[in-house]
PDB file of N, CA and C in Angstrom:
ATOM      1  N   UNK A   1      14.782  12.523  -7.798  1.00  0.00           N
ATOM      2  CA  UNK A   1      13.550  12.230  -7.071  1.00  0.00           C
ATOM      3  C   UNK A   1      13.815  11.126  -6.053  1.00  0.00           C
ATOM      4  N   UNK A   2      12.998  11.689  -4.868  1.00  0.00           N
ATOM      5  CA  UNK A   2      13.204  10.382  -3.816  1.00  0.00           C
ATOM      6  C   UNK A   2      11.941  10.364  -3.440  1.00  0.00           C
ATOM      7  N   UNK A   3      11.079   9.252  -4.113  1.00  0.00           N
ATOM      8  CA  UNK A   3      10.532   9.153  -3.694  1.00  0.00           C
ATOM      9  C   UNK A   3       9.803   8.065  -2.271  1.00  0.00           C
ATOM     10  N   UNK A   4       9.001   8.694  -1.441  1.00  0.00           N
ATOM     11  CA  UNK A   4       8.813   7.351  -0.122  1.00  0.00           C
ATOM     12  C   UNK A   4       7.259   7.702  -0.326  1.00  0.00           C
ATOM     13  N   UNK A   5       7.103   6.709   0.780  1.00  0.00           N
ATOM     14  CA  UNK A   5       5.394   6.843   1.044  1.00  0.00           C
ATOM     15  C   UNK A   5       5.183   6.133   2.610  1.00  0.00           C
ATOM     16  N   UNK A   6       3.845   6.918   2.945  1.00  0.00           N
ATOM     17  CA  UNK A   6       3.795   7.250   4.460  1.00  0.00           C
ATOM     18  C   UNK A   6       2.071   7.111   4.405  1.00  0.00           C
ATOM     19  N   UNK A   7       2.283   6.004   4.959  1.00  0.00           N
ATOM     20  CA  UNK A   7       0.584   4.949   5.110  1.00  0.00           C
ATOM     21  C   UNK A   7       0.084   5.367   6.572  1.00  0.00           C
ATOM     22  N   UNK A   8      -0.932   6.111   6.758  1.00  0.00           N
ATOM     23  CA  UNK A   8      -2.062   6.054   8.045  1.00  0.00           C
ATOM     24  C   UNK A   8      -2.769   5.422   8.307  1.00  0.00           C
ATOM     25  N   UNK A   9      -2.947   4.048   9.156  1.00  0.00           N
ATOM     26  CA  UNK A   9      -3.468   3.511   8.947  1.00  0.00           C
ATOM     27  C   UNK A   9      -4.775   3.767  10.219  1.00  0.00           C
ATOM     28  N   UNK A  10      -5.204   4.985  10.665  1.00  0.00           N
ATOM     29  CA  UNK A  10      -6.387   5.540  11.123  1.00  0.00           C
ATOM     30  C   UNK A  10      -6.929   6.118  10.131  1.00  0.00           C
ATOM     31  N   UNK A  11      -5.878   6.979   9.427  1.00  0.00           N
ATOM     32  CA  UNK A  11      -6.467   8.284   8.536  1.00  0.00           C
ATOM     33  C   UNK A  11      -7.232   7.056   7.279  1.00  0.00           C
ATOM     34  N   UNK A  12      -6.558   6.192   7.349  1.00  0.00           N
ATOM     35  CA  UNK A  12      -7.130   5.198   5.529  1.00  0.00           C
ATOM     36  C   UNK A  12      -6.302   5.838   4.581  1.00  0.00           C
ATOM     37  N   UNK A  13      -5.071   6.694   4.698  1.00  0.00           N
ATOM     38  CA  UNK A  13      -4.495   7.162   3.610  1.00  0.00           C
ATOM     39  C   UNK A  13      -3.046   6.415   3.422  1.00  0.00           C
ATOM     40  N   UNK A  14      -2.920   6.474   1.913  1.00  0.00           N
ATOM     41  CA  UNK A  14      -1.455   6.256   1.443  1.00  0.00           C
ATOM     42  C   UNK A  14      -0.925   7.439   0.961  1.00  0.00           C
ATOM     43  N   UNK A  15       0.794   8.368   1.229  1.00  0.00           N
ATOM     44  CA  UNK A  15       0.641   9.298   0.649  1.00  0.00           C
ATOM     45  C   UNK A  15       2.075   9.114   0.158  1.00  0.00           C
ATOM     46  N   UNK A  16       1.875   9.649  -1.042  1.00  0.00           N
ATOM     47  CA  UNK A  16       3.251   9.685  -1.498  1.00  0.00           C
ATOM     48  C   UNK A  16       4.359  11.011  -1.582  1.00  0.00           C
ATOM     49  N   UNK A  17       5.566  10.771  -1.595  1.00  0.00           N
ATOM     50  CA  UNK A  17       6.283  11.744  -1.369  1.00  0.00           C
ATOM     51  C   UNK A  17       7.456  11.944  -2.068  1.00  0.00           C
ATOM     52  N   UNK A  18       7.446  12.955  -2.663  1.00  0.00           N
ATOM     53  CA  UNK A  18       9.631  13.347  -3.366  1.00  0.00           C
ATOM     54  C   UNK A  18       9.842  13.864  -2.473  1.00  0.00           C
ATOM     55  N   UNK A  19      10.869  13.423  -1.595  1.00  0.00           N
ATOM     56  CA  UNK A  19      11.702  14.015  -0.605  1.00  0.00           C
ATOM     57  C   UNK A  19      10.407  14.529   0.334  1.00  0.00           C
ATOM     58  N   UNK A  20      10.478  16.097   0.743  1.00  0.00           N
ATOM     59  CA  UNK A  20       9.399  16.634   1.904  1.00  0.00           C
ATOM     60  C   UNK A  20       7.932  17.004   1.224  1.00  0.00           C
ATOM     61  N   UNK A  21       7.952  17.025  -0.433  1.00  0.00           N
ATOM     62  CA  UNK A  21       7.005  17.463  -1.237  1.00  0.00           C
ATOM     63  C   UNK A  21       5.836  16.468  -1.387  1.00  0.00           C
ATOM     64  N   UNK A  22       4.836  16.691  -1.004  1.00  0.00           N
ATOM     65  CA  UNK A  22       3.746  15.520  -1.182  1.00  0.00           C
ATOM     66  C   UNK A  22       3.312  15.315  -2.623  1.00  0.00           C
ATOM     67  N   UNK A  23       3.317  14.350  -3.359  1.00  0.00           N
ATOM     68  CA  UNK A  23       2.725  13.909  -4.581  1.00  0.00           C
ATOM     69  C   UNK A  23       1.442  13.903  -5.021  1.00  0.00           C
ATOM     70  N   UNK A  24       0.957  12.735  -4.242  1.00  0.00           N
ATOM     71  CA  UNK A  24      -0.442  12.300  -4.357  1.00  0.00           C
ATOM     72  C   UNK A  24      -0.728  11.457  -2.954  1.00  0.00           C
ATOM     73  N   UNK A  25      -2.562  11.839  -2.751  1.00  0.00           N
ATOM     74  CA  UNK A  25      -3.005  10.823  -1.743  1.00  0.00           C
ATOM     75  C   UNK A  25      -3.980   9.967  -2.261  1.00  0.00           C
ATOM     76  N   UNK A  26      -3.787   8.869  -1.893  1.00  0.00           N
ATOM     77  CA  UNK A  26      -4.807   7.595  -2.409  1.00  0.00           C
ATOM     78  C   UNK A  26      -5.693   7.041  -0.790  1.00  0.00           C
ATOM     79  N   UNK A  27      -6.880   6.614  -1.212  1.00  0.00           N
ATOM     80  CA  UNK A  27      -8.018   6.269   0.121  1.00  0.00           C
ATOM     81  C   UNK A  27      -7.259   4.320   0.098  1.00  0.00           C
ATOM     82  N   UNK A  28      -7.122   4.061   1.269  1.00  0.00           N
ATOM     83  CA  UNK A  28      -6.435   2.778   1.401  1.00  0.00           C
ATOM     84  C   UNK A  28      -7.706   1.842   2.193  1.00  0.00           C
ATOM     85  N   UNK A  29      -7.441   0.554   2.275  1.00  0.00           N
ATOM     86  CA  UNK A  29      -7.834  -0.311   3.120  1.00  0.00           C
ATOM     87  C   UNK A  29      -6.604  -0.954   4.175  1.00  0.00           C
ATOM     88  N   UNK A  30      -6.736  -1.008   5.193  1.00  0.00           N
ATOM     89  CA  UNK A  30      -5.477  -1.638   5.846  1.00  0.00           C
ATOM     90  C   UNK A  30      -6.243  -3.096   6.913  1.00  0.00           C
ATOM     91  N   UNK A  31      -5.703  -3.634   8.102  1.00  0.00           N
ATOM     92  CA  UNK A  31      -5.700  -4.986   8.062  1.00  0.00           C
ATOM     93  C   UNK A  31      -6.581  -4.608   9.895  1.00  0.00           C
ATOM     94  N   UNK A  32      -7.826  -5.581   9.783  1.00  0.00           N
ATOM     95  CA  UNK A  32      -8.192  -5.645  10.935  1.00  0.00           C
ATOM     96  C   UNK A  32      -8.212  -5.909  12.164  1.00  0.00           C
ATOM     97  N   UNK A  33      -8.606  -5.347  12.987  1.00  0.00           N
ATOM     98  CA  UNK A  33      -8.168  -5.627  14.813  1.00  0.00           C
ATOM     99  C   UNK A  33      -7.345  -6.777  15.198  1.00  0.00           C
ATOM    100  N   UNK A  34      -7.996  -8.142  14.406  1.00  0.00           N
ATOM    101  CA  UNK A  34      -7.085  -9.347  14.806  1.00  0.00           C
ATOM    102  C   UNK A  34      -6.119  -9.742  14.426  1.00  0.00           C
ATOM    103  N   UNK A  35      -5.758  -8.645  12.681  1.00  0.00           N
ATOM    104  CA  UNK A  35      -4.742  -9.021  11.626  1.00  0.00           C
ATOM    105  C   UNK A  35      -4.445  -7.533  11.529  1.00  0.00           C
ATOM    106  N   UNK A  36      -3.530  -6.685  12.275  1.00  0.00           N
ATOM    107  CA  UNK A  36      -3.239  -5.640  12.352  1.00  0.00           C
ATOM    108  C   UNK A  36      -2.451  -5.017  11.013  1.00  0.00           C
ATOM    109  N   UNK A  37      -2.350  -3.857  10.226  1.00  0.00           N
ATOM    110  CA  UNK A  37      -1.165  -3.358   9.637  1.00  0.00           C
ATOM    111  C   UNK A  37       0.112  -3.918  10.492  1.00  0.00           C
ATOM    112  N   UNK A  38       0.971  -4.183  10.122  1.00  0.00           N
ATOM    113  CA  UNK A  38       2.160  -3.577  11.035  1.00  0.00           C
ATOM    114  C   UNK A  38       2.986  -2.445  10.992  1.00  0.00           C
ATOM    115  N   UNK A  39       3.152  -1.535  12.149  1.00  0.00           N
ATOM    116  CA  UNK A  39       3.667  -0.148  11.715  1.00  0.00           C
ATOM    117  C   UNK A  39       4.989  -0.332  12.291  1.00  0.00           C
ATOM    118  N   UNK A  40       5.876   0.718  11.330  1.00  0.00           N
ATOM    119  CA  UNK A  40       7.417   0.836  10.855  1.00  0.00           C
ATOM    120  C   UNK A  40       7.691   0.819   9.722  1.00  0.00           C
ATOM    121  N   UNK A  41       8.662   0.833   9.670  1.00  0.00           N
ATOM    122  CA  UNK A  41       9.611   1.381   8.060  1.00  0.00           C
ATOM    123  C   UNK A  41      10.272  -0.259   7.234  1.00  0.00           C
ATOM    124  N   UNK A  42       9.262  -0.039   6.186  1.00  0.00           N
ATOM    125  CA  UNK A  42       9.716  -1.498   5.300  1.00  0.00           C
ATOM    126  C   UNK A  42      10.041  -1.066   4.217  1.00  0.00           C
ATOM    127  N   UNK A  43      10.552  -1.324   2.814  1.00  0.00           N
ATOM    128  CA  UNK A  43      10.833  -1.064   1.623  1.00  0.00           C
ATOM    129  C   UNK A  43      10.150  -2.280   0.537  1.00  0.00           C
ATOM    130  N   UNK A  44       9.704  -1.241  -0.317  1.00  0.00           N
ATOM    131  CA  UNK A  44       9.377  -2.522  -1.616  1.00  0.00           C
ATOM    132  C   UNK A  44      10.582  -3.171  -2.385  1.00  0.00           C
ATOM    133  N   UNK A  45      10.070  -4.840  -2.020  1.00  0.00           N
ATOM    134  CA  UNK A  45      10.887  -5.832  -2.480  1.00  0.00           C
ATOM    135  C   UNK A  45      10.566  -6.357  -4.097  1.00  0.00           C
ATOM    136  N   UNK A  46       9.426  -6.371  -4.386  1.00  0.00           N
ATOM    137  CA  UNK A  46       8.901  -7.056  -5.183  1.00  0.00           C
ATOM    138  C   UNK A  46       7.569  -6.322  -6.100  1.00  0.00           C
ATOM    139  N   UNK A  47       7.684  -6.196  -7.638  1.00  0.00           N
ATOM    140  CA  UNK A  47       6.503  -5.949  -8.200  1.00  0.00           C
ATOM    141  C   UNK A  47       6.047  -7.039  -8.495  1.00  0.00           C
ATOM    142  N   UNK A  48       4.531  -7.668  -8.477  1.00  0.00           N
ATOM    143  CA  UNK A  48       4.395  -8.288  -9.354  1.00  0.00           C
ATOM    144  C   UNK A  48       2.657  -7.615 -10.070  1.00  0.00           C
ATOM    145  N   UNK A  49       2.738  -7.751 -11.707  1.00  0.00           N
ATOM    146  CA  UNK A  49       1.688  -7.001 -12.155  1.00  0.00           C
ATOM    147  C   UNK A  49       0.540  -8.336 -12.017  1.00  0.00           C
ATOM    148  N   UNK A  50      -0.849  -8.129 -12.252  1.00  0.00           N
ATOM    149  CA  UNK A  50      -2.405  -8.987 -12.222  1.00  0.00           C
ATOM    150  C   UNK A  50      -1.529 -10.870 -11.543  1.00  0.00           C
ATOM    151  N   UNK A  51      -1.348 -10.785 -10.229  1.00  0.00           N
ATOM    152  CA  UNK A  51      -1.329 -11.906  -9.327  1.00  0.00           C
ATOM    153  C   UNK A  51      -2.491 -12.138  -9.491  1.00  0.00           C
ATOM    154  N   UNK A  52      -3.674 -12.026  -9.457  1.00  0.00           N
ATOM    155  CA  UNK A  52      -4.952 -12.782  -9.501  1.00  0.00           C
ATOM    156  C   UNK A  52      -5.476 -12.775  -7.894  1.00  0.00           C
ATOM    157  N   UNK A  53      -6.821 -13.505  -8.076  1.00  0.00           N
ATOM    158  CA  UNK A  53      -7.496 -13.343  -6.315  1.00  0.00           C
ATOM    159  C   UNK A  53      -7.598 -11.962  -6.369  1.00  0.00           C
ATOM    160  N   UNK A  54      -7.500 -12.045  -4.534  1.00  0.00           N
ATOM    161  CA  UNK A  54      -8.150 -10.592  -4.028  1.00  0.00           C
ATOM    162  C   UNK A  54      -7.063  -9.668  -3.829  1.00  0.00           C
ATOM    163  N   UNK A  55      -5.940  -9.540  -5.123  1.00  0.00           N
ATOM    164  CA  UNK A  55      -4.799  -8.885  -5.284  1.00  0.00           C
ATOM    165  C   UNK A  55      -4.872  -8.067  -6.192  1.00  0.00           C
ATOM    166  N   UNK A  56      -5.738  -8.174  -6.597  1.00  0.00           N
ATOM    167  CA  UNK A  56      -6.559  -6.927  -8.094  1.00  0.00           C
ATOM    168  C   UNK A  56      -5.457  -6.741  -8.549  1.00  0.00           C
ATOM    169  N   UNK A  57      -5.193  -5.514  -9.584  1.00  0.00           N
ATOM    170  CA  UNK A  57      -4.433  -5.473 -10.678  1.00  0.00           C
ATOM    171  C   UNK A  57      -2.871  -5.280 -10.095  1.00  0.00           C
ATOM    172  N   UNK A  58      -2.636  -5.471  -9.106  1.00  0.00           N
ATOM    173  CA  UNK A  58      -0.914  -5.783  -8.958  1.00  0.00           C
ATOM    174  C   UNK A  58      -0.697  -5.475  -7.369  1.00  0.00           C
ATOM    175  N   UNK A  59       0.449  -6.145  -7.464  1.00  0.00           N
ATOM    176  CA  UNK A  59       1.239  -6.467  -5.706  1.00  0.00           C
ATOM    177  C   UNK A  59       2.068  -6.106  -5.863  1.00  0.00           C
ATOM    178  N   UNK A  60       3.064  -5.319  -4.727  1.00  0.00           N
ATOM    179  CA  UNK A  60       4.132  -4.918  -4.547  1.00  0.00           C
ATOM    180  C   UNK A  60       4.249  -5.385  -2.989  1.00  0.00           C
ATOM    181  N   UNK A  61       5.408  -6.472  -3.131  1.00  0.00           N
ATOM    182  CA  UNK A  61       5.598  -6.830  -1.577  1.00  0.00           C
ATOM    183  C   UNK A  61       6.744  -6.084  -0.682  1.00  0.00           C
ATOM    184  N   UNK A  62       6.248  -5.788   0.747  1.00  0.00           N
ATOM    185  CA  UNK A  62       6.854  -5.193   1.411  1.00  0.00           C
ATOM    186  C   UNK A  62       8.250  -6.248   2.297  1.00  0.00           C
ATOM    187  N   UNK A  63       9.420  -5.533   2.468  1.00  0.00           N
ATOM    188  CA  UNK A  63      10.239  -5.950   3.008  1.00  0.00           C
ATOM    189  C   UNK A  63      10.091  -7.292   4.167  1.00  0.00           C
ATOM    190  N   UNK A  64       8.866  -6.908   5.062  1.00  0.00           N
ATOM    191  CA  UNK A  64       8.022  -7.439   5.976  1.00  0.00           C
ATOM    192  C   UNK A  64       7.502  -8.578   5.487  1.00  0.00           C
ATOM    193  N   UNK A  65       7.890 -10.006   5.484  1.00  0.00           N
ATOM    194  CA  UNK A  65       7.703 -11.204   4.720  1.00  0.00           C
ATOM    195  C   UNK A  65       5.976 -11.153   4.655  1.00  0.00           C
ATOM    196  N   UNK A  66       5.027 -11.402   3.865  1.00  0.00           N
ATOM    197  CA  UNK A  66       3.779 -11.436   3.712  1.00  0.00           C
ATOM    198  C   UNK A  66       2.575 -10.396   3.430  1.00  0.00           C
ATOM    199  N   UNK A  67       3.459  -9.237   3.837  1.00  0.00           N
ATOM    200  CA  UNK A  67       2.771  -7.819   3.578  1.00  0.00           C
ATOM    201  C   UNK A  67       3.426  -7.269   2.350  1.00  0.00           C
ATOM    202  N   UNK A  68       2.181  -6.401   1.983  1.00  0.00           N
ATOM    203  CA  UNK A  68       2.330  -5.400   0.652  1.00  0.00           C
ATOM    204  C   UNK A  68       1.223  -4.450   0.744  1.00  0.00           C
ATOM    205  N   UNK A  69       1.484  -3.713  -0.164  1.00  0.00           N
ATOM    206  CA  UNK A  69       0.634  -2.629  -0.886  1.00  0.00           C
ATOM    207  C   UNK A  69      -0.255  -3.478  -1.839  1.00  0.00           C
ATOM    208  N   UNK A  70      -1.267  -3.874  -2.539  1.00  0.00           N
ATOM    209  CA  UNK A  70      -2.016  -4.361  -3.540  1.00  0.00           C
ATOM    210  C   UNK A  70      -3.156  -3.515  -3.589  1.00  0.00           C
ATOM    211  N   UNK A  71      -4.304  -3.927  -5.306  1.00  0.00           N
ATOM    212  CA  UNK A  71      -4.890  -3.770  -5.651  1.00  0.00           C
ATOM    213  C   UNK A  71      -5.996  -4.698  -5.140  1.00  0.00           C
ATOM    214  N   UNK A  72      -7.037  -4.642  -5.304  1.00  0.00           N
ATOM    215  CA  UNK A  72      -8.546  -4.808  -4.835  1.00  0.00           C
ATOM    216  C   UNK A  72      -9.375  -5.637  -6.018  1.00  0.00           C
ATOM    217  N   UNK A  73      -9.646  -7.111  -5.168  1.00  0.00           N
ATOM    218  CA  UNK A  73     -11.110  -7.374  -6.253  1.00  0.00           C
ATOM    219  C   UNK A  73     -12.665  -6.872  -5.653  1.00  0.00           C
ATOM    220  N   UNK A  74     -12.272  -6.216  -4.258  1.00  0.00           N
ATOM    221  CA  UNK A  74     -13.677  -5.737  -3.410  1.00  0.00           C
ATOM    222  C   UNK A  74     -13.826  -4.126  -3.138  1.00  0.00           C
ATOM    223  N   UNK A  75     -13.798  -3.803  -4.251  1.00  0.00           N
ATOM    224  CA  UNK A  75     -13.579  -1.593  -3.922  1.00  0.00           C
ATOM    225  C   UNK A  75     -14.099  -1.268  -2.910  1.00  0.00           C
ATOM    226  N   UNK A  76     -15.017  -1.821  -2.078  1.00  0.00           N
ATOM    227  CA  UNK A  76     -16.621  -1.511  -0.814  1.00  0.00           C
ATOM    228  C   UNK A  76     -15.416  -1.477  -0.028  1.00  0.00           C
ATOM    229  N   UNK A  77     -14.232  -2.568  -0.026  1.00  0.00           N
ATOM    230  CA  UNK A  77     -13.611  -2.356   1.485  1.00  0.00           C
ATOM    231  C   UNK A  77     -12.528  -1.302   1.317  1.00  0.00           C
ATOM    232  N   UNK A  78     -12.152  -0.372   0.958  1.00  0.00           N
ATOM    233  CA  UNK A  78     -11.237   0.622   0.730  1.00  0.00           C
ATOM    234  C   UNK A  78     -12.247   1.606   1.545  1.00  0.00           C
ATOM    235  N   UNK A  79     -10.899   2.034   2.589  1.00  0.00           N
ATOM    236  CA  UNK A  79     -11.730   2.923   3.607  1.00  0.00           C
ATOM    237  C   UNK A  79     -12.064   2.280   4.652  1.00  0.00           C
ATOM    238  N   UNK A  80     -11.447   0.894   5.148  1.00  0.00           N
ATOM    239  CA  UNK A  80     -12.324   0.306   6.375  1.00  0.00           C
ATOM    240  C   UNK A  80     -10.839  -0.659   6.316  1.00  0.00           C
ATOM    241  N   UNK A  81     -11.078  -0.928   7.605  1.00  0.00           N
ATOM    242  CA  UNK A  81     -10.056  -2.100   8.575  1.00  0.00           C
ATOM    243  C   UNK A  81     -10.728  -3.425   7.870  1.00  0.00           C
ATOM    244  N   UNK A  82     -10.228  -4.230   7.207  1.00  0.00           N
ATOM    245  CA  UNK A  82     -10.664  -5.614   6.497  1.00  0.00           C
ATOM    246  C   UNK A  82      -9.627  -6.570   6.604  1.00  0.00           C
ATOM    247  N   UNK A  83      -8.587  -5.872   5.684  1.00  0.00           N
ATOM    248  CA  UNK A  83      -7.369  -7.265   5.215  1.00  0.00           C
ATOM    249  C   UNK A  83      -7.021  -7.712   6.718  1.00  0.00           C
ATOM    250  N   UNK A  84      -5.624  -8.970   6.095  1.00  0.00           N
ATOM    251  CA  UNK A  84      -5.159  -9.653   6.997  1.00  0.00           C
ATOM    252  C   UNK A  84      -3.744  -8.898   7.304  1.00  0.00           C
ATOM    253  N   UNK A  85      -3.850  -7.394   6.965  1.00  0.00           N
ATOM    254  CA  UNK A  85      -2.563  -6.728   7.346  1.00  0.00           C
ATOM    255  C   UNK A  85      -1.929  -6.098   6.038  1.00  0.00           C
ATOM    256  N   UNK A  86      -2.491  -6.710   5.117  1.00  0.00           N
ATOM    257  CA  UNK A  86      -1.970  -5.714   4.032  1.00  0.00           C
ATOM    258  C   UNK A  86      -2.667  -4.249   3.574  1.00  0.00           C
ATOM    259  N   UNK A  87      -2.140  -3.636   2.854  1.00  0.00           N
ATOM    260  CA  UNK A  87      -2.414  -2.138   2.411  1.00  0.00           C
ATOM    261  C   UNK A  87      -3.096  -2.303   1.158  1.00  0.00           C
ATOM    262  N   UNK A  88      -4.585  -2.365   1.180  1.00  0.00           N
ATOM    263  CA  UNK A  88      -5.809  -2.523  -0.345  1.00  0.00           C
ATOM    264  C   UNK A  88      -5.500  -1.163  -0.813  1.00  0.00           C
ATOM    265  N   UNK A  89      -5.804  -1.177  -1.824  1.00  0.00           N
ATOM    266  CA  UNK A  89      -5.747   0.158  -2.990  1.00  0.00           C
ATOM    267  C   UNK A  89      -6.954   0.381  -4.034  1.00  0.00           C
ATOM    268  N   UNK A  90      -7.540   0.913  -4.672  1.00  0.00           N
ATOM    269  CA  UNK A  90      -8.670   0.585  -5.669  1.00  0.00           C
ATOM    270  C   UNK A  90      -6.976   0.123  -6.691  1.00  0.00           C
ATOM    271  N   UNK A  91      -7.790  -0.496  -7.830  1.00  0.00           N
ATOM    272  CA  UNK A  91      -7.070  -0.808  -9.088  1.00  0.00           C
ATOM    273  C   UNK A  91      -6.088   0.082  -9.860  1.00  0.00           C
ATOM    274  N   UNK A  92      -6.791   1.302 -10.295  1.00  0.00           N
ATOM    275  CA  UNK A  92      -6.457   2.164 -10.691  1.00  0.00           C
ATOM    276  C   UNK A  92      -5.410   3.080  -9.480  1.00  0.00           C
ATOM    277  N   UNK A  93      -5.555   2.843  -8.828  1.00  0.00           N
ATOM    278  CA  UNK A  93      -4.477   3.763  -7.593  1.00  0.00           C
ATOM    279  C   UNK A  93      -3.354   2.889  -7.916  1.00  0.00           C
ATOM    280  N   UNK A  94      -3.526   1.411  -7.212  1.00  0.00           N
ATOM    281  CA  UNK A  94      -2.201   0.715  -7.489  1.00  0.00           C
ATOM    282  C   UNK A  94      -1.113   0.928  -8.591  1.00  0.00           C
ATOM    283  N   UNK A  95      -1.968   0.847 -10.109  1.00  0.00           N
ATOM    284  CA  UNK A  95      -1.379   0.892 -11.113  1.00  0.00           C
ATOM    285  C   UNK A  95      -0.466   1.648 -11.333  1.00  0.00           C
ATOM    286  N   UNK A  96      -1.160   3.293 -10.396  1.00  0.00           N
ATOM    287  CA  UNK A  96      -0.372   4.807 -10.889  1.00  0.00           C
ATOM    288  C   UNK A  96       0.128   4.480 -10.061  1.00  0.00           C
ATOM    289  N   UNK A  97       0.021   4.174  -8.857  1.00  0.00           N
ATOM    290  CA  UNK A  97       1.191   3.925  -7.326  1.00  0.00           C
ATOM    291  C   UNK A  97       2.370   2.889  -8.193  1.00  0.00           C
ATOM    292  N   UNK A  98       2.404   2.069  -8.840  1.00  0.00           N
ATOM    293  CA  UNK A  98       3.014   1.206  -9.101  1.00  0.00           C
ATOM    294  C   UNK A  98       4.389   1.871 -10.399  1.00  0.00           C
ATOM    295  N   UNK A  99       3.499   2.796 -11.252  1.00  0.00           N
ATOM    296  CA  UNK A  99       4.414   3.068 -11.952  1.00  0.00           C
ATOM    297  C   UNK A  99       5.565   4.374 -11.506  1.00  0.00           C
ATOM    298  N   UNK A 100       4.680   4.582 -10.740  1.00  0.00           N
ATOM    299  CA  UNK A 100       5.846   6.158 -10.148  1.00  0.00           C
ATOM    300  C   UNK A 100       6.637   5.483  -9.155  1.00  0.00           C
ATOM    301  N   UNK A 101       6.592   4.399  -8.368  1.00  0.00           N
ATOM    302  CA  UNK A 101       8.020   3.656  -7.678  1.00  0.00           C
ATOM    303  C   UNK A 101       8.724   2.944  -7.832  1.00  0.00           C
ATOM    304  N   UNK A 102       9.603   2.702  -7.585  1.00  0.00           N
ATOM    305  CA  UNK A 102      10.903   1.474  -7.688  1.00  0.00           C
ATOM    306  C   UNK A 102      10.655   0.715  -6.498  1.00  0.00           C
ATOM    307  N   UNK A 103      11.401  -0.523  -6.945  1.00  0.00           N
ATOM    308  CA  UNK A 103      11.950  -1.364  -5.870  1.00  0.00           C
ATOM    309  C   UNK A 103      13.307  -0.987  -5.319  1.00  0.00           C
ATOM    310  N   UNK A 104      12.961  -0.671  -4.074  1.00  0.00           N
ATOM    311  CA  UNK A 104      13.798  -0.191  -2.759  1.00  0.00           C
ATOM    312  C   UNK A 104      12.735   1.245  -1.832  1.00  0.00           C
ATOM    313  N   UNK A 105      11.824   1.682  -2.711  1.00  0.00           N
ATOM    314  CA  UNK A 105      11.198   2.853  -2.255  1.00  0.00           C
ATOM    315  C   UNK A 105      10.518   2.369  -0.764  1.00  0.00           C
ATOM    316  N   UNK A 106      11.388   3.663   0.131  1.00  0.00           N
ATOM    317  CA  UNK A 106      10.912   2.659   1.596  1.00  0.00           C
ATOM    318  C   UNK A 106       9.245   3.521   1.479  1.00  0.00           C
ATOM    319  N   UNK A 107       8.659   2.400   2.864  1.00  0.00           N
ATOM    320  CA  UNK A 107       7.056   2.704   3.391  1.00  0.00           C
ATOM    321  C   UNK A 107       7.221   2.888   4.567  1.00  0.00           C
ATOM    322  N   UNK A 108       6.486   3.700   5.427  1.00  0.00           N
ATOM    323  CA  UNK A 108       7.106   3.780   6.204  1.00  0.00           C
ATOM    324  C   UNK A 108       5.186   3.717   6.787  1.00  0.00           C
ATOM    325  N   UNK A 109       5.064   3.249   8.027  1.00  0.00           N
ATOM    326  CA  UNK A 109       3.387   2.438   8.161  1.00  0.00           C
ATOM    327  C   UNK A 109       3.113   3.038   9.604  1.00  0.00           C
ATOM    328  N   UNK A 110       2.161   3.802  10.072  1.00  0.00           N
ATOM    329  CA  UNK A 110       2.178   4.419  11.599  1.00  0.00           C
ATOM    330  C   UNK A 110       0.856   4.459  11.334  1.00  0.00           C
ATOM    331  N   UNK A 111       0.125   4.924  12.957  1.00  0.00           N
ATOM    332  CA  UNK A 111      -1.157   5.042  13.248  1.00  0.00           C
ATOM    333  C   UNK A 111      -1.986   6.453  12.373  1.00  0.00           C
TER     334      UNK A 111
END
């Protein structure tokens, strides 16, 4: 399995992938007009499980010093331009997102 994942950050989707086969899609929050996503190809560096704050039930940091994928203490903003550039998840997405990847699984982040 190889798995990657391929973030829209118009569509609001995270999707995951083995090789060309799509997995699963999860509804995302990504980072607003003044605090953009940044798009390109980063890899997960870092799990960490319940960081606390508005990191809901776990962080996985992206290659990209300050960005990640995380979980949500605000579910209302999933589906809308909010963060300061990171990729929100509901709780329960993260968790299953969290256990089906490794650290090195690249992201790869476009419009």
């Amino acid at each position: 399995m190889v798995y990657w994942i391929n973030v829209s950050t118009t569509r609001h989707e995270l999707k995951l992938f083995d090789g060309s086969t799509l997995i699963k899609t999860y509804p995302i929050a990504v980072g607003k007009m003044v605090t953009p996503t940044p798009f390109g190809s980063y890899q997960i560096i870092n799990k960490q499980p319940n960081p606390g704050g508005p990191y809901g039930a776990f962080w996985m940091g992206l290659s990209k010093p300050h960005y990640g994928i995380h979980g949500t203490n605000d579910p209302s903003s999933i589906g809308k331009n909010v963060s300061l550039g990171c990729i929100r998840m509901y709780n329960q997405d993260v968790l299953d997102l969290s256990s089906r990847v490794t650290l090195g699984t690249d992201v790869v982040i476009r419009k």
